[in-house]
Protein backbone atom coordinates (compact mmCIF):
# COMPACT_ATOMS: atom_id res chain seq x y z
CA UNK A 1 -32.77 28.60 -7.28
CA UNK A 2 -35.52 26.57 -5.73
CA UNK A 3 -35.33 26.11 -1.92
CA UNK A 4 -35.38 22.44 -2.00
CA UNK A 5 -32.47 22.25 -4.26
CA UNK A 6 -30.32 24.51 -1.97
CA UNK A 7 -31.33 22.86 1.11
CA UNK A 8 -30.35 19.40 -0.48
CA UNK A 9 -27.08 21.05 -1.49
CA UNK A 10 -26.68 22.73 2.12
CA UNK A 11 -27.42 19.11 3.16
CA UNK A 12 -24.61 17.76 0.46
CA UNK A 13 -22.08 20.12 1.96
CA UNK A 14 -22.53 19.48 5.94
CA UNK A 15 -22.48 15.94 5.16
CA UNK A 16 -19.05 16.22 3.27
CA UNK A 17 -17.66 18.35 6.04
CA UNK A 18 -18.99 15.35 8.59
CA UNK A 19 -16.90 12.71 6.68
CA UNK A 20 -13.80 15.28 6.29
CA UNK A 21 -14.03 15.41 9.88
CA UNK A 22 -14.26 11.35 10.71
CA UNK A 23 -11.54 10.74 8.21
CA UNK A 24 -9.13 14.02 9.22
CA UNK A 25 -9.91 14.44 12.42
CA UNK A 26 -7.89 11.41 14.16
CA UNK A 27 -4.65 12.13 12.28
CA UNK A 28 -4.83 15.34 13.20
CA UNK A 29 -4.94 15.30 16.81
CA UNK A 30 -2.44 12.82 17.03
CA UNK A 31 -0.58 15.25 14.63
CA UNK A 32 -1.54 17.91 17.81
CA UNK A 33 0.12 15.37 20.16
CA UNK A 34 3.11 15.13 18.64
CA UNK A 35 3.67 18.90 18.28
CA UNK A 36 3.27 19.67 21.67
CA UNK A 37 6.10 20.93 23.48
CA UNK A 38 7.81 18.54 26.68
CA UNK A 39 5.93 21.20 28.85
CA UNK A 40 2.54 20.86 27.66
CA UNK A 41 0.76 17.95 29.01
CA UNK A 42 -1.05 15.94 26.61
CA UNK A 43 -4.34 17.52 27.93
CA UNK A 44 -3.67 20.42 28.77
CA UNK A 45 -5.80 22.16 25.45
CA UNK A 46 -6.31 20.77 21.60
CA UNK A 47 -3.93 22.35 20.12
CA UNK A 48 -0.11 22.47 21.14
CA UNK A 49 0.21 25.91 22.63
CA UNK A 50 4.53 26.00 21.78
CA UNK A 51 4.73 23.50 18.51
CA UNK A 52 7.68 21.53 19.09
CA UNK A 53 9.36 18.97 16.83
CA UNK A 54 11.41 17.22 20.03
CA UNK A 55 9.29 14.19 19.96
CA UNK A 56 9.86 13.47 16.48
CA UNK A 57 13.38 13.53 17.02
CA UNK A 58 13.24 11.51 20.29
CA UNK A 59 11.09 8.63 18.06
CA UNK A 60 14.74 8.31 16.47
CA UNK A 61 17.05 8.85 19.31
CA UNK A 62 15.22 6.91 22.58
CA UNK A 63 13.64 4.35 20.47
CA UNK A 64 14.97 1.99 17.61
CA UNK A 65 12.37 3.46 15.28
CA UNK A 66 15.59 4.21 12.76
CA UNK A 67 15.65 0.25 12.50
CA UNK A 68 12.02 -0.65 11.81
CA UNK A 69 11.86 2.33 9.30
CA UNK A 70 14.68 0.70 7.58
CA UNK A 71 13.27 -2.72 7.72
CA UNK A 72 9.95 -1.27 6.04
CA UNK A 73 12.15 0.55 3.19
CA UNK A 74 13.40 -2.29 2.15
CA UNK A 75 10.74 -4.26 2.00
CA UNK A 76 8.91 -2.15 -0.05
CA UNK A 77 11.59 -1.68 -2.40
CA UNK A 78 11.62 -4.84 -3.25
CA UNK A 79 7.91 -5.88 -2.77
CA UNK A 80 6.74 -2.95 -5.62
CA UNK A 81 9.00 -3.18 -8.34
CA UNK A 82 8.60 -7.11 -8.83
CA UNK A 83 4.87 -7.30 -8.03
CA UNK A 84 4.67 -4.37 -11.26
CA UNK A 85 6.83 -6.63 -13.28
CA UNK A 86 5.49 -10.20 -12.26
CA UNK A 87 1.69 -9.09 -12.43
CA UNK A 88 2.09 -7.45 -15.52
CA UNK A 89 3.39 -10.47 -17.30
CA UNK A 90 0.93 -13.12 -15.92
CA UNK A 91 -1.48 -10.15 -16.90
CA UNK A 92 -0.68 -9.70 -20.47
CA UNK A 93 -0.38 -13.71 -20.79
CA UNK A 94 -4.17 -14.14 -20.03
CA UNK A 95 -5.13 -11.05 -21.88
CA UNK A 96 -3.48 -11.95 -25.05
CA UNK A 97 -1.94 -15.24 -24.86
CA UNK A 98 -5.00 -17.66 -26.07
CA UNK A 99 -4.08 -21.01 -24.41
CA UNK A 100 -5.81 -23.79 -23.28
CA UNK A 101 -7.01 -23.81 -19.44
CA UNK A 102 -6.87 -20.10 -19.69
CA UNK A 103 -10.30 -19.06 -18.24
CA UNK A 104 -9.78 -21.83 -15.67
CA UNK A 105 -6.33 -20.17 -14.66
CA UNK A 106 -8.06 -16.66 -14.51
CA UNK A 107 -10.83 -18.20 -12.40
CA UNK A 108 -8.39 -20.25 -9.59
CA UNK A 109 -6.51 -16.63 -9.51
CA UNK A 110 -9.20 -14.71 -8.70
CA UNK A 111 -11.01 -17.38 -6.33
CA UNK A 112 -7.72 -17.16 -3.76
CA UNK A 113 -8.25 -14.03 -3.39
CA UNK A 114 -11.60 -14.91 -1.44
CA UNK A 115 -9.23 -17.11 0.84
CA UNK A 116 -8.32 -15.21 3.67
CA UNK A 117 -4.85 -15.12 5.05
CA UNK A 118 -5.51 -16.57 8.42
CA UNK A 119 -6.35 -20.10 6.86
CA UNK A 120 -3.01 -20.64 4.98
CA UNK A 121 -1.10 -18.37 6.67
CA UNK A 122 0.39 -21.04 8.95
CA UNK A 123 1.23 -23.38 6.47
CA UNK A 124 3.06 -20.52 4.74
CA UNK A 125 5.07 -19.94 7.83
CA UNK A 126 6.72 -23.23 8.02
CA UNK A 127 7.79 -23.16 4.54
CA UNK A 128 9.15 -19.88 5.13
CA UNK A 129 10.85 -21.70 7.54
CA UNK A 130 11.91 -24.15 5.91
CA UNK A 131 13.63 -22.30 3.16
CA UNK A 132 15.16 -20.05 5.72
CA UNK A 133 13.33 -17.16 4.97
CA UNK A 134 12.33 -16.37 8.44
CA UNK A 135 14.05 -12.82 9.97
CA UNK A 136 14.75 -11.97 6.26
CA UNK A 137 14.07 -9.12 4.08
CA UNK A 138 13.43 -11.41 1.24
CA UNK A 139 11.02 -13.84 3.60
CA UNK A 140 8.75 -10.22 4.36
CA UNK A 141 8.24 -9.12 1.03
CA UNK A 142 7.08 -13.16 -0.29
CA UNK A 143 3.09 -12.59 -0.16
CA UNK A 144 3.83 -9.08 -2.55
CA UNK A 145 6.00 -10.45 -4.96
CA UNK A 146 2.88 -11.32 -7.20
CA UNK A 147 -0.27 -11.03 -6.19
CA UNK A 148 -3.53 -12.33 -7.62
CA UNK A 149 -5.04 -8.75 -7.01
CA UNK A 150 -2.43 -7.15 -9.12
CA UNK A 151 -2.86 -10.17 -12.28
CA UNK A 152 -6.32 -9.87 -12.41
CA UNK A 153 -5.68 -5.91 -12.20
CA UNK A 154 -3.37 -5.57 -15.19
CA UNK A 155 -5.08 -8.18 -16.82
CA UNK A 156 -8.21 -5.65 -17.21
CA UNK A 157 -5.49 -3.04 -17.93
CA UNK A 158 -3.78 -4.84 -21.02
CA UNK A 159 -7.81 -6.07 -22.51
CA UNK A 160 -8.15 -1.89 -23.40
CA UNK A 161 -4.61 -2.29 -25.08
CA UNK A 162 -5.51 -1.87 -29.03
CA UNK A 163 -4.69 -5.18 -30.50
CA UNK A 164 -3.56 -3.26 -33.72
CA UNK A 165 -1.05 -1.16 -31.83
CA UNK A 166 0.73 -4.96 -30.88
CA UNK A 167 0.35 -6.20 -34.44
CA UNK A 168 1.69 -3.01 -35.94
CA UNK A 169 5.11 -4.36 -33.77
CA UNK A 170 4.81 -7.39 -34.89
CA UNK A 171 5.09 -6.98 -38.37
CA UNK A 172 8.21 -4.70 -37.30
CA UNK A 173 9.95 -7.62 -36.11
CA UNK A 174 9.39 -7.35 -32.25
CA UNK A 175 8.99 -9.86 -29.94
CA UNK A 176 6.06 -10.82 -27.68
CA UNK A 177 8.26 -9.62 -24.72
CA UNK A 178 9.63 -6.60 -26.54
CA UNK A 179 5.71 -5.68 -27.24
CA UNK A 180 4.81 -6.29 -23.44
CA UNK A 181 7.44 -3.93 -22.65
CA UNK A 182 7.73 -1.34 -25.01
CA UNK A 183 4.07 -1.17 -26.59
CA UNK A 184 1.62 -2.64 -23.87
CA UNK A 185 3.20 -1.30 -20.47
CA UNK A 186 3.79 3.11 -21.80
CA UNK A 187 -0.29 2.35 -22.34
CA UNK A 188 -1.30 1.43 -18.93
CA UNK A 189 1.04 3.54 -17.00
CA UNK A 190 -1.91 4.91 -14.63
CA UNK A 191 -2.70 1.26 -14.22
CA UNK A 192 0.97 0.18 -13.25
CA UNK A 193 1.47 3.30 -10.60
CA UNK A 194 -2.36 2.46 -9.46
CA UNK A 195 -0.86 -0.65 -8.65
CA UNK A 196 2.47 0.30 -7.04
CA UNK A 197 0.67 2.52 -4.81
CA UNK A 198 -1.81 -0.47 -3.48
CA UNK A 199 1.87 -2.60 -2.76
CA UNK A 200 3.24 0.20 -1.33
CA UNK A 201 0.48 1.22 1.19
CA UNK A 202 -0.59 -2.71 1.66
CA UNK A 203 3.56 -3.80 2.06
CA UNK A 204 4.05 -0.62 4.52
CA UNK A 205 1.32 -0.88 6.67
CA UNK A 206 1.29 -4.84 6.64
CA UNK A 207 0.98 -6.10 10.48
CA UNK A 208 0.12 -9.95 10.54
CA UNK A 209 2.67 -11.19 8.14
CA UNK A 210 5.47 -9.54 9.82
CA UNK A 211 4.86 -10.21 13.00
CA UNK A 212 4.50 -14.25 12.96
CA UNK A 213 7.33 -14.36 10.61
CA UNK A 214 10.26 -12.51 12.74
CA UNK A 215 11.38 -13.23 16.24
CA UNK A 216 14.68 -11.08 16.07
CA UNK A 217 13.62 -7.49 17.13
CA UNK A 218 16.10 -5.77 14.13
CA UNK A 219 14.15 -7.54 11.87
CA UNK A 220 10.79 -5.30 13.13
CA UNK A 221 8.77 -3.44 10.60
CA UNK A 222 6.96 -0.06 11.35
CA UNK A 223 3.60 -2.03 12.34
CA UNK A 224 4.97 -4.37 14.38
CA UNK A 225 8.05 -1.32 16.18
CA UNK A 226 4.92 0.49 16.96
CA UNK A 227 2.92 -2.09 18.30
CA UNK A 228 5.97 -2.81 20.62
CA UNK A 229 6.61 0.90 21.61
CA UNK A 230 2.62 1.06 22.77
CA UNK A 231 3.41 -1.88 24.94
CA UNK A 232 6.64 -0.88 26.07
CA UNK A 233 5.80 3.38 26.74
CA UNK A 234 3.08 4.55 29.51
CA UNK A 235 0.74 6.80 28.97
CA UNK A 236 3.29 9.95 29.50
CA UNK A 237 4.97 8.94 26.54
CA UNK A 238 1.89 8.90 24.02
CA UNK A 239 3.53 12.55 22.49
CA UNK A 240 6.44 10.08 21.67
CA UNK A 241 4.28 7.33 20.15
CA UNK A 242 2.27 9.48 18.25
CA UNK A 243 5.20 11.37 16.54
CA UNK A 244 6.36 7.98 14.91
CA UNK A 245 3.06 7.18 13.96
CA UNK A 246 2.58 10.56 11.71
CA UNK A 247 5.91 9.52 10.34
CA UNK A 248 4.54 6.46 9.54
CA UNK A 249 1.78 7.29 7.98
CA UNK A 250 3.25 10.40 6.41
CA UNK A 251 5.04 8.60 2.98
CA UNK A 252 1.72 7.11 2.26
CA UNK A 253 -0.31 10.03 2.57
CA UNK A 254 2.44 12.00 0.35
CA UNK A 255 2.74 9.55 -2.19
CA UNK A 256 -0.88 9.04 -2.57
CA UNK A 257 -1.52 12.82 -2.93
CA UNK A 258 1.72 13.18 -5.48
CA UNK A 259 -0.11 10.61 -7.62
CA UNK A 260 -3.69 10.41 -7.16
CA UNK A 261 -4.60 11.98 -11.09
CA UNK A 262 -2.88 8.55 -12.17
CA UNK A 263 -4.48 6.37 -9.28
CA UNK A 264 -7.59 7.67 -9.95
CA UNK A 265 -8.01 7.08 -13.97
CA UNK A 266 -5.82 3.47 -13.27
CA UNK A 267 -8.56 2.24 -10.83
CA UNK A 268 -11.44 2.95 -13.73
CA UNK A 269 -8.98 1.56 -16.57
CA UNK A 270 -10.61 -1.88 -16.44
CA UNK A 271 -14.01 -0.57 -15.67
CA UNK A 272 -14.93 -0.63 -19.94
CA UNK A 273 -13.97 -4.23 -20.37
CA UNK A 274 -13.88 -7.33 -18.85
């Protein structure tokens, strides 16, 4: 081995272990935090000398944590399954559906998503208002429903469909929606759970929306509970705080490592054609 080549891959190495470290490193001291015992002050040492799993259980019992993790369930619940199903079919309609206007449709889709939220976001809030959907589950999950991220993003998905896999139905006797569903969607299944985990993590961790559209406190998400617990707790309660925000971040971080073979291969699905 030439030395230059195992210097540049010594160099390789302590550069990945640098990023590990950046990226790792703050969830796991707060994860060090949380499991240290009522005794231990926060510091007094790194690491929690008698792990203890009391503060996770007093995010529940002295806060209403229980309520804004609820709130957030729901939400995404809903939010995922219909932005799958809703981008999917706007998707397949511009990658197979040849009508007129269609380019110009694809282009005004993709152009809002250069509009950042802050410039409509307050005309969205009073027609949230003014369809009552303020304080509501439904009212929280409206900017997920369909989003021009995820029709452009199955839109590349369905353009690597074989066209001869949908015509072999059609002569069959199915339907265009019985192709969408049956032929099309089984094909671009790391695409669709690619998707479902950018709603999910987006829809979970979502702060801005939330908070201008609910004023009733049992209406609180996760982002906006522990925004309120920071304000609320002093500094001798930061064990407490950072226990619920591991268990916040804990779902995405276990979904994304359940299914990151599929989000991996759906985020390069639309990379062959456009």
């Amino acid at each position: 081995m030439k030395p230059w080549y195992k210097y540049k891959k010594i160099l390789i190495y302590l550069l990945m272990v640098a990023i590990t470290i950046i990226t790792v490193g703050p969830f796991l001291y707060t994860l060090f935090i949380a499991l240290k015992s009522p005794s231990q002050g926060i510091y007094d040492g790194f690491f929690p000398k008698d792990p203890s799993i009391v503060n996770f259980i007093d995010a529940f019992k002295k806060t209403d944590f229980g309520i804004y993790l609820w709130n957030t369930i729901i939400v995404t619940v809903i939010a995922v399954p219909l932005n799958i199903i809703f981008s999917s079919l706007a998707g397949y309609a511009l990658a197979r559906i040849d009508f007129r206007g269609r380019s110009i449709v694809m282009t005004l889709i993709i152009s809002t998503m250069t509009v950042p939220f802050q410039l409509y976001m307050a005309p969205l809030y009073k027609i949230a208002g003014e369809l009552g959907l303020r304080n509501t589950h439904i009212g929280l999950t409206i900017l997920q429903i369909a989003t021009a991220f995820g029709i452009y993003f199955m839109r590349q998905a369905f353009l690597n469909v074989p066209k001869e896999l949908e015509e072999s139905a059609y002569l069959d006797g199915a339907n265009r929606f019985q192709v969408w569903l049956k032929v099309a969607m089984p094909l671009v299944k790391p695409t669709i759970i690619s998707l479902a985990i950018y709603t999910f993590t987006f829809t979970w961790s979502d702060y801005l929306w939330p908070l201008i559209n609910t004023t009733d406190s049992s209406m609180y998400t996760l982002s906006i509970g522990l925004a309120q617990m920071s304000q609320n707790f002093d500094g001798g309660n930061l064990k407490l705080i950072s226990a619920a925000s591991i268990l916040t971040t804990l779902p995405s971080l276990l979904i994304f490592i359940w299914l990151q073979k599929y989000f991996i291969s759906g985020a390069t699905e639309g990379a062959v054609k456009g």
